[in-house]
C-alpha atoms as a PDB file:
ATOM      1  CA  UNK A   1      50.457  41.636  90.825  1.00  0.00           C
ATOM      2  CA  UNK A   2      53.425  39.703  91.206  1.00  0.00           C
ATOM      3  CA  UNK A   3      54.013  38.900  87.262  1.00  0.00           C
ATOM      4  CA  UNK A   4      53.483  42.268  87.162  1.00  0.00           C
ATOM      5  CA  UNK A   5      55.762  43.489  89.579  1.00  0.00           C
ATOM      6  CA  UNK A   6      58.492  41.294  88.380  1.00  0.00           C
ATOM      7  CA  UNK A   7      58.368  42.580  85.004  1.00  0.00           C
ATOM      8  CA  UNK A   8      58.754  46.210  85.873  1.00  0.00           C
ATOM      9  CA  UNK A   9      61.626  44.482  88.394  1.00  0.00           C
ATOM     10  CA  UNK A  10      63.281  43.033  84.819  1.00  0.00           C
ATOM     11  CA  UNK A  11      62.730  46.389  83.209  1.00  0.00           C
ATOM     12  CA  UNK A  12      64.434  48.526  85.707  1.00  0.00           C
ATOM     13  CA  UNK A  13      67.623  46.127  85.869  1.00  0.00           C
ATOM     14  CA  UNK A  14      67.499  46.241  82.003  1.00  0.00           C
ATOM     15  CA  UNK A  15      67.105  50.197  82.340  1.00  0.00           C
ATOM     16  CA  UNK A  16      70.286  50.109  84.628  1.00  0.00           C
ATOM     17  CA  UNK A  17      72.351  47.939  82.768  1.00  0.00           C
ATOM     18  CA  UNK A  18      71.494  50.263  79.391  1.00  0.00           C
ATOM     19  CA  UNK A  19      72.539  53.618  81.815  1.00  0.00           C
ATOM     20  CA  UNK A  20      75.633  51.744  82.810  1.00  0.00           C
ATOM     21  CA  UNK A  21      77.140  50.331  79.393  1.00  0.00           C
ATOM     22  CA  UNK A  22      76.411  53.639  78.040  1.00  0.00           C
ATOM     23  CA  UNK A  23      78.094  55.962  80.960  1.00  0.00           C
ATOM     24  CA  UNK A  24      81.180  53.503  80.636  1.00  0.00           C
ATOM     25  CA  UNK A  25      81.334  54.383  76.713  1.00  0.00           C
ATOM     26  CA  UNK A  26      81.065  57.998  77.121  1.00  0.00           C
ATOM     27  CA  UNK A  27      83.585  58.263  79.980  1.00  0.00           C
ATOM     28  CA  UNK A  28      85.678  55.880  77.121  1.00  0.00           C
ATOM     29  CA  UNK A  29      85.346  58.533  74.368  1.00  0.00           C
ATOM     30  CA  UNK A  30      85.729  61.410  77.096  1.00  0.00           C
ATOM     31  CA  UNK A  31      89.082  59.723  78.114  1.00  0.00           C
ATOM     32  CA  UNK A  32      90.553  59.031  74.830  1.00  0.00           C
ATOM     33  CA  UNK A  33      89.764  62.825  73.511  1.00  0.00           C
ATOM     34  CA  UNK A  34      90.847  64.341  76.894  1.00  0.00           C
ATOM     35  CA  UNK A  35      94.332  62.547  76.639  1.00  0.00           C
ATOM     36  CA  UNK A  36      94.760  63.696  72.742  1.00  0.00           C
ATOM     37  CA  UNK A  37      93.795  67.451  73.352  1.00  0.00           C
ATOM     38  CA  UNK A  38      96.342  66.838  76.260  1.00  0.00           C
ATOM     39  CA  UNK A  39      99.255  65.540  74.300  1.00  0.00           C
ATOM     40  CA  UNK A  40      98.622  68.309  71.687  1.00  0.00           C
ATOM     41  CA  UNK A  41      97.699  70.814  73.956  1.00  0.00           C
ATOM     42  CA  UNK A  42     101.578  71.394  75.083  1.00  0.00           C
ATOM     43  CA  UNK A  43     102.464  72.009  71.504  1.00  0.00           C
ATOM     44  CA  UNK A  44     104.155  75.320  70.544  1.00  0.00           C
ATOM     45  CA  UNK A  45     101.884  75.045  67.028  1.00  0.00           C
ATOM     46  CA  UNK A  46      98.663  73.056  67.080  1.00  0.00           C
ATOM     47  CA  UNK A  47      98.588  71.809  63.379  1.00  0.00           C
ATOM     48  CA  UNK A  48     101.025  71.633  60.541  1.00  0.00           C
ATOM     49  CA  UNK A  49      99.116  74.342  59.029  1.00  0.00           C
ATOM     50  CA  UNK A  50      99.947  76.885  61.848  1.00  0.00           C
ATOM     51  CA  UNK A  51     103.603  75.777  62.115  1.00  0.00           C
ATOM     52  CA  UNK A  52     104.054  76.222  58.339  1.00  0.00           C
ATOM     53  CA  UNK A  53     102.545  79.830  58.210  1.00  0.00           C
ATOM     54  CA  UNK A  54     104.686  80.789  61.219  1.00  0.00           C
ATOM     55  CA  UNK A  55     108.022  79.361  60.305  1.00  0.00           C
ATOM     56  CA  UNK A  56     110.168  78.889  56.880  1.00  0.00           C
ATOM     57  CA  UNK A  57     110.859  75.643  55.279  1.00  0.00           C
ATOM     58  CA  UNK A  58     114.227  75.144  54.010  1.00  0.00           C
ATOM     59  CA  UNK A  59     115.550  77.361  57.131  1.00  0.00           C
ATOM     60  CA  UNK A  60     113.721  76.380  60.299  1.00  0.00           C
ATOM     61  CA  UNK A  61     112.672  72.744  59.028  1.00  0.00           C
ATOM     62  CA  UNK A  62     113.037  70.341  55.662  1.00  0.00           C
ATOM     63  CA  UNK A  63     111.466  67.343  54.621  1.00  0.00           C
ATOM     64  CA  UNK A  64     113.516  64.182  53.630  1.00  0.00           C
ATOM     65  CA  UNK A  65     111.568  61.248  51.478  1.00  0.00           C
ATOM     66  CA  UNK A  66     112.373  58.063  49.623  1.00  0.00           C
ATOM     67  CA  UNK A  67     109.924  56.137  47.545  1.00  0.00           C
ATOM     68  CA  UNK A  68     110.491  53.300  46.192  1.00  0.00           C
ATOM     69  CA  UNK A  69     108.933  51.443  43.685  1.00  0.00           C
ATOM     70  CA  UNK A  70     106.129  48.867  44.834  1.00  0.00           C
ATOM     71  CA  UNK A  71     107.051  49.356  48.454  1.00  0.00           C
ATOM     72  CA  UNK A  72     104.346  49.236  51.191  1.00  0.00           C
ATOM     73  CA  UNK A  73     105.994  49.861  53.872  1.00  0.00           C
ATOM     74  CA  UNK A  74     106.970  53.112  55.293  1.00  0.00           C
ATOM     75  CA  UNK A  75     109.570  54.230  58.266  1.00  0.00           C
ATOM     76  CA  UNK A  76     109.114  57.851  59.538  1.00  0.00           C
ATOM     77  CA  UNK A  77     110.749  60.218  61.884  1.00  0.00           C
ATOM     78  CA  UNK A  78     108.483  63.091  62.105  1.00  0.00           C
ATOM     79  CA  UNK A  79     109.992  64.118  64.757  1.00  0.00           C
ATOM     80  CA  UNK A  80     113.169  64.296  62.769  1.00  0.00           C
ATOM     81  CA  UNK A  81     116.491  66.548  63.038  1.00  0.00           C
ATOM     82  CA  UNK A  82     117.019  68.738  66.478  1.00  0.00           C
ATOM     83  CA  UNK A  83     113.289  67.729  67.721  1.00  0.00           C
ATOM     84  CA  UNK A  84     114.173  63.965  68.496  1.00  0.00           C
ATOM     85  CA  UNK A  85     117.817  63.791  67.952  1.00  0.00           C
ATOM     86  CA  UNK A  86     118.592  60.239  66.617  1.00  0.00           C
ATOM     87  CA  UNK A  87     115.232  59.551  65.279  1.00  0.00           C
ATOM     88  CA  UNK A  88     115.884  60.399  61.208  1.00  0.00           C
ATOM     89  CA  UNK A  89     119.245  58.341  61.055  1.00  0.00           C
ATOM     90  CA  UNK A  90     118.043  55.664  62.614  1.00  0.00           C
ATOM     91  CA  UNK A  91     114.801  55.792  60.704  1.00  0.00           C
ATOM     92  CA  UNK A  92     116.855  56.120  57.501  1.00  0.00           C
ATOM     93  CA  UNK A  93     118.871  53.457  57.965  1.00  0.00           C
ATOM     94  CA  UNK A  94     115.883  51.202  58.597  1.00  0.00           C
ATOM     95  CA  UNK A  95     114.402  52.111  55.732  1.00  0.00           C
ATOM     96  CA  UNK A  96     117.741  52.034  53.654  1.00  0.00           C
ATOM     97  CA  UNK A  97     118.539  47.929  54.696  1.00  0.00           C
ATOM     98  CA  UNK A  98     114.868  47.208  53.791  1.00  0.00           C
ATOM     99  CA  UNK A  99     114.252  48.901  50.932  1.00  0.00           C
ATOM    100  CA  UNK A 100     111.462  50.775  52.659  1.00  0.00           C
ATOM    101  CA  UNK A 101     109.986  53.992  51.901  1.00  0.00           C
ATOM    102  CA  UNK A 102     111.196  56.750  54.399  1.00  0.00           C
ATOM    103  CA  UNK A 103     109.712  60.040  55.790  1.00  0.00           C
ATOM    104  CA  UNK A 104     111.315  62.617  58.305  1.00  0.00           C
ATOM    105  CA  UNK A 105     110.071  65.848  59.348  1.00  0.00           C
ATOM    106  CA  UNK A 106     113.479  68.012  60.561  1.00  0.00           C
ATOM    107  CA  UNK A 107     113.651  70.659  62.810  1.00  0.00           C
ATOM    108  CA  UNK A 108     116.615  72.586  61.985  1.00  0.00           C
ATOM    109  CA  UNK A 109     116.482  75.089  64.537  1.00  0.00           C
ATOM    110  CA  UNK A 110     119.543  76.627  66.363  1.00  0.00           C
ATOM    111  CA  UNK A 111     118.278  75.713  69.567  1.00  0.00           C
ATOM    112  CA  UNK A 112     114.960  74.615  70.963  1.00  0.00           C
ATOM    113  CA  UNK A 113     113.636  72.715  67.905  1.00  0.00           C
ATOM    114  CA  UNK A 114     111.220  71.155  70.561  1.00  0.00           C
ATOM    115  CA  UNK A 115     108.982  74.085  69.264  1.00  0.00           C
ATOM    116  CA  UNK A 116     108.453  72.179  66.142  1.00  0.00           C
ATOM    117  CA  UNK A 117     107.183  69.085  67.640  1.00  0.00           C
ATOM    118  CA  UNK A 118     103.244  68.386  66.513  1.00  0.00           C
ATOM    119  CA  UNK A 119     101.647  65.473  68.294  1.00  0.00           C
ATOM    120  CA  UNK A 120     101.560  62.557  66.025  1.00  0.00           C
ATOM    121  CA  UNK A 121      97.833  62.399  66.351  1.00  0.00           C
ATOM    122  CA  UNK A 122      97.515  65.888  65.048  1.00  0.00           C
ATOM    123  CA  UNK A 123     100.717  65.848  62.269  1.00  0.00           C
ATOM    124  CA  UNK A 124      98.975  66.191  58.680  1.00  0.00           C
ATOM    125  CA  UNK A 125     101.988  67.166  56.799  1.00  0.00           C
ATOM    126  CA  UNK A 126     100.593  66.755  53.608  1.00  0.00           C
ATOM    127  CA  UNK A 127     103.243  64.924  52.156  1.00  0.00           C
ATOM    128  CA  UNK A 128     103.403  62.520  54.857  1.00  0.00           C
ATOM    129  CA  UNK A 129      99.568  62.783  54.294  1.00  0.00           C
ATOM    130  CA  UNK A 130     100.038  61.255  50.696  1.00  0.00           C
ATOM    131  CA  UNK A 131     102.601  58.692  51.280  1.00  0.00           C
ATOM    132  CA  UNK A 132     100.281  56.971  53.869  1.00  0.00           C
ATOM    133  CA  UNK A 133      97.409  56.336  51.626  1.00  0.00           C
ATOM    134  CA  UNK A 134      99.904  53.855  49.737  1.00  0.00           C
ATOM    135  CA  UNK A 135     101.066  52.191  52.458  1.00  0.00           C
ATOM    136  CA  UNK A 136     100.320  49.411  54.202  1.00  0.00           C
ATOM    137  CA  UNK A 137     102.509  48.989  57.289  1.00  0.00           C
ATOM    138  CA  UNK A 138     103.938  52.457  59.002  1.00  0.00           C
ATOM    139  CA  UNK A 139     106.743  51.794  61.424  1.00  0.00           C
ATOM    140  CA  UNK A 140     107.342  55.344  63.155  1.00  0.00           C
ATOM    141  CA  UNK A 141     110.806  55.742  65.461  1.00  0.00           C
ATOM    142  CA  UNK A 142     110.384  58.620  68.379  1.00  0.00           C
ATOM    143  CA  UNK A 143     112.588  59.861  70.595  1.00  0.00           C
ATOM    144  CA  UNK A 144     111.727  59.814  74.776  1.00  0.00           C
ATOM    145  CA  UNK A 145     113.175  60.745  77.778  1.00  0.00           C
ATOM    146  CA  UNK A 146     114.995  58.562  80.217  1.00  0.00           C
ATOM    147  CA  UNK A 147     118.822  58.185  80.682  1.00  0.00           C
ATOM    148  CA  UNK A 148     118.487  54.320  80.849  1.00  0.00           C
ATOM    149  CA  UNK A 149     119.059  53.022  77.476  1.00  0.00           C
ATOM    150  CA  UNK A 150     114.828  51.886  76.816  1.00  0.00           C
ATOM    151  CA  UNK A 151     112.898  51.298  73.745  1.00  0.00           C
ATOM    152  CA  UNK A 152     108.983  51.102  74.248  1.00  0.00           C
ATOM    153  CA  UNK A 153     107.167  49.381  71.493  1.00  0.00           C
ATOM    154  CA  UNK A 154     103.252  50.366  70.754  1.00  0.00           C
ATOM    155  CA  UNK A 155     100.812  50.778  67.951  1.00  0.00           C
ATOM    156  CA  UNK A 156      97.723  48.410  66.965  1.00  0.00           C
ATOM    157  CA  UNK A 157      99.311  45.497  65.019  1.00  0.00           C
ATOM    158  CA  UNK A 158     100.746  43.492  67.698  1.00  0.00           C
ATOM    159  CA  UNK A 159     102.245  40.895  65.589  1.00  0.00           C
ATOM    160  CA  UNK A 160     104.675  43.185  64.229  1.00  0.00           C
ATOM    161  CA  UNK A 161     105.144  44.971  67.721  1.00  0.00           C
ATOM    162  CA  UNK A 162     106.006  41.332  68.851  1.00  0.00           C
ATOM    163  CA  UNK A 163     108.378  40.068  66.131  1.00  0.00           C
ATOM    164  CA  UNK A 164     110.461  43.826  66.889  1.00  0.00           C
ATOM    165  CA  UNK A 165     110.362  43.461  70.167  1.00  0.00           C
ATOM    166  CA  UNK A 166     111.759  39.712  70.074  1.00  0.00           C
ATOM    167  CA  UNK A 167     114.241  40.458  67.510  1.00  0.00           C
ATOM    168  CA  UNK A 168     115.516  43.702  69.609  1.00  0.00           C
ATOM    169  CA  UNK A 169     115.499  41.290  72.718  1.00  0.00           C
ATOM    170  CA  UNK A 170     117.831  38.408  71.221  1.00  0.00           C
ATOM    171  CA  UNK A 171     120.236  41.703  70.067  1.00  0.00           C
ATOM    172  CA  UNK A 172     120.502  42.348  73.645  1.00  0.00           C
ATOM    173  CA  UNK A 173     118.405  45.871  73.308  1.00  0.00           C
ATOM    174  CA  UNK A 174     116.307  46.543  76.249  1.00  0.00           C
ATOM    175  CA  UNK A 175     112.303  46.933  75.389  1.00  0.00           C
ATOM    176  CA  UNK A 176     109.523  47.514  77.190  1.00  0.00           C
ATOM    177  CA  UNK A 177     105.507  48.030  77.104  1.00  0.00           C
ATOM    178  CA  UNK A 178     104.587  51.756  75.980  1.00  0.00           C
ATOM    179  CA  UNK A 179     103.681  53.696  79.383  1.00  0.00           C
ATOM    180  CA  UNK A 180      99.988  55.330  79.389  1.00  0.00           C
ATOM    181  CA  UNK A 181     100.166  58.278  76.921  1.00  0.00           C
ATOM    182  CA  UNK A 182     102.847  56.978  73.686  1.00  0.00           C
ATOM    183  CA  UNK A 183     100.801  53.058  73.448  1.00  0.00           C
ATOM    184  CA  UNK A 184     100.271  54.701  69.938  1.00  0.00           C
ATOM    185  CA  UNK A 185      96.655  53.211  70.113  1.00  0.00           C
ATOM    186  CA  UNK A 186      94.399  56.421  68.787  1.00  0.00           C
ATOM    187  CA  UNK A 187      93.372  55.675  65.408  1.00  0.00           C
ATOM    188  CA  UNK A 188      94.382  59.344  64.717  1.00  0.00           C
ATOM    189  CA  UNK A 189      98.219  58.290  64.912  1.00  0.00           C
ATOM    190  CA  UNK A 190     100.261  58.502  62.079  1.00  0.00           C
ATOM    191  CA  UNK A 191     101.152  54.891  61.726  1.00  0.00           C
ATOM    192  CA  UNK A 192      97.247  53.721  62.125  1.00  0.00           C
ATOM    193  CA  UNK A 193      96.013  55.961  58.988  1.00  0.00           C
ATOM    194  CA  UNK A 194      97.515  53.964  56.299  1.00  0.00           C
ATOM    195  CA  UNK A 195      95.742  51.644  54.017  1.00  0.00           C
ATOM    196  CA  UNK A 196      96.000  48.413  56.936  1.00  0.00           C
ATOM    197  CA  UNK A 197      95.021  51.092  60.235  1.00  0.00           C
ATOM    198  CA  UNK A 198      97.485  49.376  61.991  1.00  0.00           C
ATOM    199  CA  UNK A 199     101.766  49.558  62.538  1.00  0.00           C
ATOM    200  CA  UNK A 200     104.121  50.182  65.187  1.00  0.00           C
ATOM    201  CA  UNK A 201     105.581  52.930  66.714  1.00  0.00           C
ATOM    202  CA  UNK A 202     109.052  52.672  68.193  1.00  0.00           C
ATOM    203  CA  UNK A 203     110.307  55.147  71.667  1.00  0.00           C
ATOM    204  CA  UNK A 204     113.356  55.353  72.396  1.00  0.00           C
ATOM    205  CA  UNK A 205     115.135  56.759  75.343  1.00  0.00           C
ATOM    206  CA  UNK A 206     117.965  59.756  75.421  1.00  0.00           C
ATOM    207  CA  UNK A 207     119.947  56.948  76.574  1.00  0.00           C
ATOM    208  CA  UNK A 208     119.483  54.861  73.917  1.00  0.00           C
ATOM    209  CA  UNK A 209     119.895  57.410  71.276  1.00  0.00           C
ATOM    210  CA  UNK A 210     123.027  58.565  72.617  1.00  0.00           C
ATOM    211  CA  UNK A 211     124.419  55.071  72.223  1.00  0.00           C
ATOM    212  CA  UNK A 212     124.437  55.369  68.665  1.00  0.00           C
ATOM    213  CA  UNK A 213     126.783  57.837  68.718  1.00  0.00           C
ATOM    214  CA  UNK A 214     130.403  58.601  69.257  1.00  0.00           C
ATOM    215  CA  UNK A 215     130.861  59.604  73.009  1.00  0.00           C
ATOM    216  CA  UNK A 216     127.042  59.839  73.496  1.00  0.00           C
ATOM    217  CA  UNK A 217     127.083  63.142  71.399  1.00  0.00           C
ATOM    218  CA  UNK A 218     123.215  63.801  69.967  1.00  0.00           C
ATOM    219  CA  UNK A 219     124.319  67.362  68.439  1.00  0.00           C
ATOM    220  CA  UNK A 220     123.620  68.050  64.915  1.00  0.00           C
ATOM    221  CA  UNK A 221     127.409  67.569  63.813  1.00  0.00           C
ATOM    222  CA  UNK A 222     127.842  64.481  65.455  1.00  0.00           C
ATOM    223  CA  UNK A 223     124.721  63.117  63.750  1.00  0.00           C
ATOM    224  CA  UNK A 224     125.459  64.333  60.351  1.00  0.00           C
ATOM    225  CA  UNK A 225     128.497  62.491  59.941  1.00  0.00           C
ATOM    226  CA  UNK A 226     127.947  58.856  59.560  1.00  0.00           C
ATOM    227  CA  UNK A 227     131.638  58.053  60.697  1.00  0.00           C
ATOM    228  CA  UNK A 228     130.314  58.936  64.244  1.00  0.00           C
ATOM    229  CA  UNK A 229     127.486  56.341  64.052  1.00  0.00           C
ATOM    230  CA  UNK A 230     128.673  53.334  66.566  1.00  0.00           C
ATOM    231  CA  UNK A 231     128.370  49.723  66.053  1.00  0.00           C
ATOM    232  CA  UNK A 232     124.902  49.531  68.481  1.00  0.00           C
ATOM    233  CA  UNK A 233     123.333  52.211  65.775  1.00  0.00           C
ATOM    234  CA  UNK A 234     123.727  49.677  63.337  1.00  0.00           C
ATOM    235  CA  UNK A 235     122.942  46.679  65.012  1.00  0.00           C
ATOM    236  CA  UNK A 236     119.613  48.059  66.377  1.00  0.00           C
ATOM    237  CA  UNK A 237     118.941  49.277  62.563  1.00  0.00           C
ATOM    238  CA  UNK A 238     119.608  45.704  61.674  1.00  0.00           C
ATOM    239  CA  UNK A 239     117.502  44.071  64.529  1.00  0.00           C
ATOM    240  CA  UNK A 240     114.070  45.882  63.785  1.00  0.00           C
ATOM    241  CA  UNK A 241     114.693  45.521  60.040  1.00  0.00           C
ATOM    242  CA  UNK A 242     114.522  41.639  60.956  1.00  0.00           C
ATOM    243  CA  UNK A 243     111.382  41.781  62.912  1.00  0.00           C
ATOM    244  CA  UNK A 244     110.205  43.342  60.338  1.00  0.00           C
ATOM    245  CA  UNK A 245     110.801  40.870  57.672  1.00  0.00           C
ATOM    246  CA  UNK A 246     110.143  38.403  60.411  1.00  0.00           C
ATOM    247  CA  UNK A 247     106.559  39.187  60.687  1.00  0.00           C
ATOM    248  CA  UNK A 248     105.439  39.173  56.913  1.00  0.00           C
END
């Protein structure tokens, strides 16, 4: 009775131990799809698809690109224009000093181009789509709120995250880990669908942005005139284009 009775005593630990691993795995999955449908959730349109049958490209929004030739790395903004003022110059220029392949979604609203935002987990752009299957390290810049001058670094491959941060550190540039919701960690993110399911994804404070432009001035003139782009603009261009290079 007793080998008996510690066998079923081994069995019912096992049985726990199996109910436990498993709960913690669902509540996982539940976690990570609850905080995506979140994120999305307060989006005006919940796809590219239903933001390009409700709006007109050209007029509301454009698309900017540069390939070049037996590049594998791509810089993106697809939060581009008067959604994340800052992000598409900055990304350009990036993209321009490296010789990097470069992607920005612009809102070109009047006013409240926050409409056009789509969750980067959600944002199949086709074009965008495309460019990522021939890439093999996506470095996306975002724009975040805050009126301390703050860049938070995320995304999956931590030894580029690392060599960006560094080099951003020894400019002077203040970074930080990526608060819960933009670690850029869901393998539904732009930067971790290209060919390597792994890059970075850059954050970067209204305060921070603003530096990068003559008196602090994020409008749409301001930024379209690259006389008005300050000395830290180019210098922070410079710094993640080295931690770039830096990691490879």
């Amino acid at each position: 009775m007793n080998k008996r009775g510690n066998r079923y005593s081994k069995l019912y630990y096992l049985f726990l131990v199996v109910i436990i691993f498993a709960t913690i795995i669902i509540s996982f999955i539940f976690y990570k799809t609850h905080k995506e449908q979140s994120s999305s959730s307060s989006d005006y349109y919940s796809s590219f698809e239903d933001l390009d049958k409700n709006t007109t490209e050209g007029k509301d929004w454009r698309i900017l690109t540069k390939n070049r030739k037996d590049n594998h790395i791509l810089v993106t903004a697809i939060h581009g224009g008067g959604i994340e003022p800052g992000t598409t110059e900055l990304a350009r220029r990036i993209a321009n000093i490296g010789k990097y392949d470069f992607y920005s979604f612009e809102g070109r609203l009047p006013e409240h181009n926050e409409k056009l935002h789509i969750t980067s987990t959600v944002f199949n752009e086709p074009t965008l789509e495309k460019m990522l299957k021939h890439t093999d390290e996506t470095i996306s810049i975002h724009g975040y709120s805050g009126e301390d001058p703050v860049v938070y670094v995320g995304g999956q491959d931590k030894k580029l995250a690392k060599s960006i941060k560094r080099s951003l550190e020894d400019k002077g540039f203040t970074v930080q880990k990526s608060p819960k919701g933009i670690e850029a960690m869901s393998s539904d993110n732009i930067i971790n669908r290209d060919d390597e399911e792994s890059g970075v994804q850059l954050e970067l404070t209204t305060g921070q942005r603003a530096l990068f432009f003559k008196n602090k001035n994020l409008n749409q003139k301001t930024r379209s005139n690259s006389d008005n782009y300050t000395k830290t603009f180019y210098k922070f261009a410079k710094a993640v284009n080295e931690g770039i290079k830096n990691a490879q």
